[in-house]
N, C-alpha and C. Protein backbone atom coordinates (compact mmCIF):
# COMPACT_ATOMS: atom_id res chain seq x y z
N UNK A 1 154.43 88.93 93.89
CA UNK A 1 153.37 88.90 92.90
C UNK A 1 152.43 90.09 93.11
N UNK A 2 152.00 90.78 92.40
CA UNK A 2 151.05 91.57 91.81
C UNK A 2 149.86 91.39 91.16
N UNK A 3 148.68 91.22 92.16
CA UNK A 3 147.61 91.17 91.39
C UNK A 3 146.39 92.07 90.94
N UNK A 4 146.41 91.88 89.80
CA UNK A 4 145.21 93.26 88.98
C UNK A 4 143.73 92.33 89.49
N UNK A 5 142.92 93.39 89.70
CA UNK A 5 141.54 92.92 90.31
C UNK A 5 140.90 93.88 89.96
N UNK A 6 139.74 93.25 89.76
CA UNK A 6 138.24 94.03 89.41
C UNK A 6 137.71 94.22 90.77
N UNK A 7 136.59 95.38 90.27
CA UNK A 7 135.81 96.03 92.26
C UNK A 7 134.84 94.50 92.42
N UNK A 8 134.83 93.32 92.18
CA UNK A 8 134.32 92.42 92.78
C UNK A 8 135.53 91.33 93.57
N UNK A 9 136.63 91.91 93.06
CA UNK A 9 137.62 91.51 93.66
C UNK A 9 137.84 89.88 92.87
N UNK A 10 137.38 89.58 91.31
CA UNK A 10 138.09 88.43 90.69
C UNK A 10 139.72 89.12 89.94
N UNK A 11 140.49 88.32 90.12
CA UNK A 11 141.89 88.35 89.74
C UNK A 11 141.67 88.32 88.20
N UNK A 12 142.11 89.56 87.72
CA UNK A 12 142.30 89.42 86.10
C UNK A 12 143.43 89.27 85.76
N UNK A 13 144.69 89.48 86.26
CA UNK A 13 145.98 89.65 85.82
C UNK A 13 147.28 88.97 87.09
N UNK A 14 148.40 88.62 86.73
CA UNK A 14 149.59 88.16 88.17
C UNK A 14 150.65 88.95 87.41
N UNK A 15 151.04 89.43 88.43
CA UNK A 15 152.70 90.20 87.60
C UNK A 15 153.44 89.69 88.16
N UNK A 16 154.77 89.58 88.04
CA UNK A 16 156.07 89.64 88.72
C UNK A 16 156.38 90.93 88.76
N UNK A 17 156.45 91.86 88.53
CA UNK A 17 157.36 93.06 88.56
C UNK A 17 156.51 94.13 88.77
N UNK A 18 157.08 95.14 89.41
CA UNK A 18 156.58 96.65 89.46
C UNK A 18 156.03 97.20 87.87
N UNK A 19 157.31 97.39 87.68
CA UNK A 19 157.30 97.84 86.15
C UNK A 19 155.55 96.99 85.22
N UNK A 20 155.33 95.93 85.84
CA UNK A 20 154.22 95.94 84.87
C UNK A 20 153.03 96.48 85.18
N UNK A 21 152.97 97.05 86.09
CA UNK A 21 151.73 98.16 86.92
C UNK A 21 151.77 99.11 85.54
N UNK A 22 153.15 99.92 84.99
CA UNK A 22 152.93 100.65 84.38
C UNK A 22 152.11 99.91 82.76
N UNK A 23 152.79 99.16 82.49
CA UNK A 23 152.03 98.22 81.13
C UNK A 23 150.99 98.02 80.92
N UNK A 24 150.23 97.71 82.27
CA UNK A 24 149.08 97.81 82.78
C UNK A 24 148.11 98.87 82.77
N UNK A 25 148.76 99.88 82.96
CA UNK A 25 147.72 100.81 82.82
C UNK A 25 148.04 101.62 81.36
N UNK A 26 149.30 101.42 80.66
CA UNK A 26 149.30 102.24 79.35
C UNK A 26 148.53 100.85 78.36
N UNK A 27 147.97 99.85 78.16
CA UNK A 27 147.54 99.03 77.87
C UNK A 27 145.79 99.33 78.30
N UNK A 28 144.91 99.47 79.31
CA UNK A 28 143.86 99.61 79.86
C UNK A 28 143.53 101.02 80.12
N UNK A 29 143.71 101.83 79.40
CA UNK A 29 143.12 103.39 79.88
C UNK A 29 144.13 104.08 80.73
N UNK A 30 144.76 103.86 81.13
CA UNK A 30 145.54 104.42 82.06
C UNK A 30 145.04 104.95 84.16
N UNK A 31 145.61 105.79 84.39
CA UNK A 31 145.56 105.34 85.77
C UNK A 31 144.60 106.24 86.43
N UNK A 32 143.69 106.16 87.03
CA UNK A 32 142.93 107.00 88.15
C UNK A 32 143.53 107.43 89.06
N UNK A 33 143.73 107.27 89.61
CA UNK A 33 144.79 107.43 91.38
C UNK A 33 145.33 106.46 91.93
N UNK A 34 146.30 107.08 92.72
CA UNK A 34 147.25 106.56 93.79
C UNK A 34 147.24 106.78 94.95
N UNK A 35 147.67 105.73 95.66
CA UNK A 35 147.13 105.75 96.85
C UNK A 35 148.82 105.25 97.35
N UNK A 36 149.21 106.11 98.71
CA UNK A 36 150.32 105.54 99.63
C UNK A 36 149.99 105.22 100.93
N UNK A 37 150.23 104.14 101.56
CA UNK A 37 150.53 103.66 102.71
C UNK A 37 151.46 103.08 103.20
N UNK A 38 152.09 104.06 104.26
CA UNK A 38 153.33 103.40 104.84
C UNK A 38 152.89 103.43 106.59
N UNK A 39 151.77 102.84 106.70
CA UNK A 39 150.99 102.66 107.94
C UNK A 39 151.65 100.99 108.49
N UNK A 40 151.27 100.16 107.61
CA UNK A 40 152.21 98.76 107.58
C UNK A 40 152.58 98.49 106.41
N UNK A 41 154.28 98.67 106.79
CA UNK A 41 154.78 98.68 105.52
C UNK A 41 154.44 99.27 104.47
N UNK A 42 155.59 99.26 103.47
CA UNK A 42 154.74 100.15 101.85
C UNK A 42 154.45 99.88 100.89
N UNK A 43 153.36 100.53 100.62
CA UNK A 43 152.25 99.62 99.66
C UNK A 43 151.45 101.12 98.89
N UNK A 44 151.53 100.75 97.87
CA UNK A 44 151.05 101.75 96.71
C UNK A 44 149.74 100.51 95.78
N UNK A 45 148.59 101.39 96.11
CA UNK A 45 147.51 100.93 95.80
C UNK A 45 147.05 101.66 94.29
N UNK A 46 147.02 101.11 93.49
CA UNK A 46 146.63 101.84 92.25
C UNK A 46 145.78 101.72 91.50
N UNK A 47 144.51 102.82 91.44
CA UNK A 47 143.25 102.44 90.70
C UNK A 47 143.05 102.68 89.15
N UNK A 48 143.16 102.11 88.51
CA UNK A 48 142.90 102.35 86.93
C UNK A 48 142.18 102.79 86.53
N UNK A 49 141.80 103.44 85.29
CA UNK A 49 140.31 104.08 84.70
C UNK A 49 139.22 102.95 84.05
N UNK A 50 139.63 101.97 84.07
CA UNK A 50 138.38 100.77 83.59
C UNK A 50 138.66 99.78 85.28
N UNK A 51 138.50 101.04 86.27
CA UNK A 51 137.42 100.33 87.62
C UNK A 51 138.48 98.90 88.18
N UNK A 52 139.73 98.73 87.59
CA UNK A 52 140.57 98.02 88.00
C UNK A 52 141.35 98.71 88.93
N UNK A 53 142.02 97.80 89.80
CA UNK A 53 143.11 98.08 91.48
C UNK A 53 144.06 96.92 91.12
N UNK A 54 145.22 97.39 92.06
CA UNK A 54 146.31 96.52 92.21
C UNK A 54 146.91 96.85 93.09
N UNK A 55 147.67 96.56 93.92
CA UNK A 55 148.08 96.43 95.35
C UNK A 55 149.82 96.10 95.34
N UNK A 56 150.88 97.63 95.21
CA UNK A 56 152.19 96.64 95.58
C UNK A 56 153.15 96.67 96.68
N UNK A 57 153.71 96.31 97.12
CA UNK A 57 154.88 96.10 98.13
C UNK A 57 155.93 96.60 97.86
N UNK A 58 155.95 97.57 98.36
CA UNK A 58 157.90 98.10 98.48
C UNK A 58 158.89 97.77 99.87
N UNK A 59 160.10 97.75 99.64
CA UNK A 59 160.74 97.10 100.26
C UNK A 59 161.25 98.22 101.15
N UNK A 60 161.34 99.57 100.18
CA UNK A 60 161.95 101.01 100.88
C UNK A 60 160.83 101.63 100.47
N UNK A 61 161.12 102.90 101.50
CA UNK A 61 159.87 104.45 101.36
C UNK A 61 160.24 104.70 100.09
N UNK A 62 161.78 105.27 100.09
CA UNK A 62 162.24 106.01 98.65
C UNK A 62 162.19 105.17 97.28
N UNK A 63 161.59 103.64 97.64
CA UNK A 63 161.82 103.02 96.34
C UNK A 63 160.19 103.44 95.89
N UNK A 64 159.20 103.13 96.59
CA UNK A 64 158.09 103.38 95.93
C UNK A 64 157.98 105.38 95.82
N UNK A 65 158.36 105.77 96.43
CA UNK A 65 158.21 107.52 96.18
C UNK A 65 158.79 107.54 94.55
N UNK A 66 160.21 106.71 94.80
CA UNK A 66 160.86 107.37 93.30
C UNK A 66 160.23 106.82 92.11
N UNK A 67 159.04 105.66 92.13
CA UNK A 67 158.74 104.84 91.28
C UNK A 67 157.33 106.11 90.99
N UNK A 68 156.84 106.37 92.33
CA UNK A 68 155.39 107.02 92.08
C UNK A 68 156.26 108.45 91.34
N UNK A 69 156.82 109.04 91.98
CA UNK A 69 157.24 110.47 91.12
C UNK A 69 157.41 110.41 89.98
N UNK A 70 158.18 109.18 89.63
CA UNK A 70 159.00 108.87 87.66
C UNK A 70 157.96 108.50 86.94
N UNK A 71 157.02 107.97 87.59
CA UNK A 71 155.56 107.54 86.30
C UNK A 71 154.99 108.45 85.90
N UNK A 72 155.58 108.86 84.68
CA UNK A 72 154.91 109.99 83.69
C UNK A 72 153.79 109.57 83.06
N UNK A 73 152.90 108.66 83.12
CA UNK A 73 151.74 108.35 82.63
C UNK A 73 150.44 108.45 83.94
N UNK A 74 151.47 108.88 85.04
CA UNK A 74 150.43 108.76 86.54
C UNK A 74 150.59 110.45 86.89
N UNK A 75 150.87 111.28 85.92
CA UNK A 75 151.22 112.72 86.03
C UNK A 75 150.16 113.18 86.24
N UNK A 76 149.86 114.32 87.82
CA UNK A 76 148.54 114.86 87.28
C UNK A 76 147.19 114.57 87.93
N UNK A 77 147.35 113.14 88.07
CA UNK A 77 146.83 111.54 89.11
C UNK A 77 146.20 112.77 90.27
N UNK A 78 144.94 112.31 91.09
CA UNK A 78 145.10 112.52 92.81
C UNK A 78 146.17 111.90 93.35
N UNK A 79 146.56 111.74 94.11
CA UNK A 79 147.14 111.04 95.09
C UNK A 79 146.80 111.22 96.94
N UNK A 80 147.27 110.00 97.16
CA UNK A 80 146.13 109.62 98.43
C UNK A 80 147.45 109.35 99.53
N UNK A 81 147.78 109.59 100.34
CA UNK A 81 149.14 109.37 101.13
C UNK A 81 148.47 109.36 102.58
N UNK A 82 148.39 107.90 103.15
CA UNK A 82 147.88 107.42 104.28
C UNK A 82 146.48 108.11 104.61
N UNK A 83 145.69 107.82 103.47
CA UNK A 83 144.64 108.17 103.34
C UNK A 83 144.08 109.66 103.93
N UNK A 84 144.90 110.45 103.32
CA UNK A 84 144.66 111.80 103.58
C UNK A 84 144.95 112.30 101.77
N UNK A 85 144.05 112.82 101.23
CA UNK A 85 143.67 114.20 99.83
C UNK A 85 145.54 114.76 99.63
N UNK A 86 146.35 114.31 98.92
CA UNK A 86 147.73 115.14 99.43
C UNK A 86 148.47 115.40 97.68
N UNK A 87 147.13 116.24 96.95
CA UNK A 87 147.12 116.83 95.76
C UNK A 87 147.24 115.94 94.86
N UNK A 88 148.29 116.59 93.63
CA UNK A 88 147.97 115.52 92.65
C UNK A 88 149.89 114.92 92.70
N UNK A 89 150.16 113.46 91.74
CA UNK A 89 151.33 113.44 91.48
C UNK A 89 152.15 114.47 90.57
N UNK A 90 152.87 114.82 90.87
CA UNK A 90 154.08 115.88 90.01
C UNK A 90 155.62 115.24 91.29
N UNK A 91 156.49 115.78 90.27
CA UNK A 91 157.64 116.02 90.62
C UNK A 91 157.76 116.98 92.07
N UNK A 92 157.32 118.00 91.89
CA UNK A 92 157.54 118.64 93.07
C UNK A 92 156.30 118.73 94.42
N UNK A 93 155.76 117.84 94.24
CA UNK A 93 154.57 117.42 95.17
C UNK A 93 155.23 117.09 96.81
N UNK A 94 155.11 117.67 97.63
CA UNK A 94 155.88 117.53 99.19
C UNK A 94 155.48 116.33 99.62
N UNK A 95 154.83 115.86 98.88
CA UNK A 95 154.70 114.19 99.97
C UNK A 95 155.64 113.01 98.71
N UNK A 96 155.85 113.34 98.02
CA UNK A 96 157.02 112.38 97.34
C UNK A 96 158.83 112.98 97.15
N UNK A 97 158.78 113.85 98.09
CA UNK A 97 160.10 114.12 98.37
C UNK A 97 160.27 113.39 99.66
């Protein structure tokens, strides 16, 4: 499960699926930044432009890299990779290869 949360931290939304992160944000403004942590386990934190977060679980490195690289609506994005500044998302960005 996947839950969308406001910065007071009430639950607005439950997903089942990855894929609805993206629905989610082409539905609500779209996406602010991304965030990677593979400190414990991997987990892609994603902040929206209407001040919403969501929090998901990957099972592999390369499953969430290939999910963060292919989101053409997160093009462009900061991105945050174990909380270190590590540019923006693109295709050829060295921390999603």
């Amino acid at each position: 499960m996947i839950l969308v949360k406001d910065s007071d931290g009430n639950i607005l939304r439950v997903m089942k699926r990855k894929n609805g992160i993206r629905k989610y944000a082409a539905r609500h403004h779209g996406v602010n930044s991304v965030s990677l942590d593979v400190r414990d386990g991997f987990h892609m934190t994603t902040v929206f432009n209407n001040a919403t977060f969501c929090r998901a679980r990957f099972e592999r490195y390369s499953d969430m890299l290939s999910f963060t690289r292919n989101w053409r609506a997160a093009q462009g994005r900061p991105l945050v990779v174990n909380g270190q500044k590590s540019g923006i998302i693109e295709g050829r960005n060295a921390a999603l290869i």
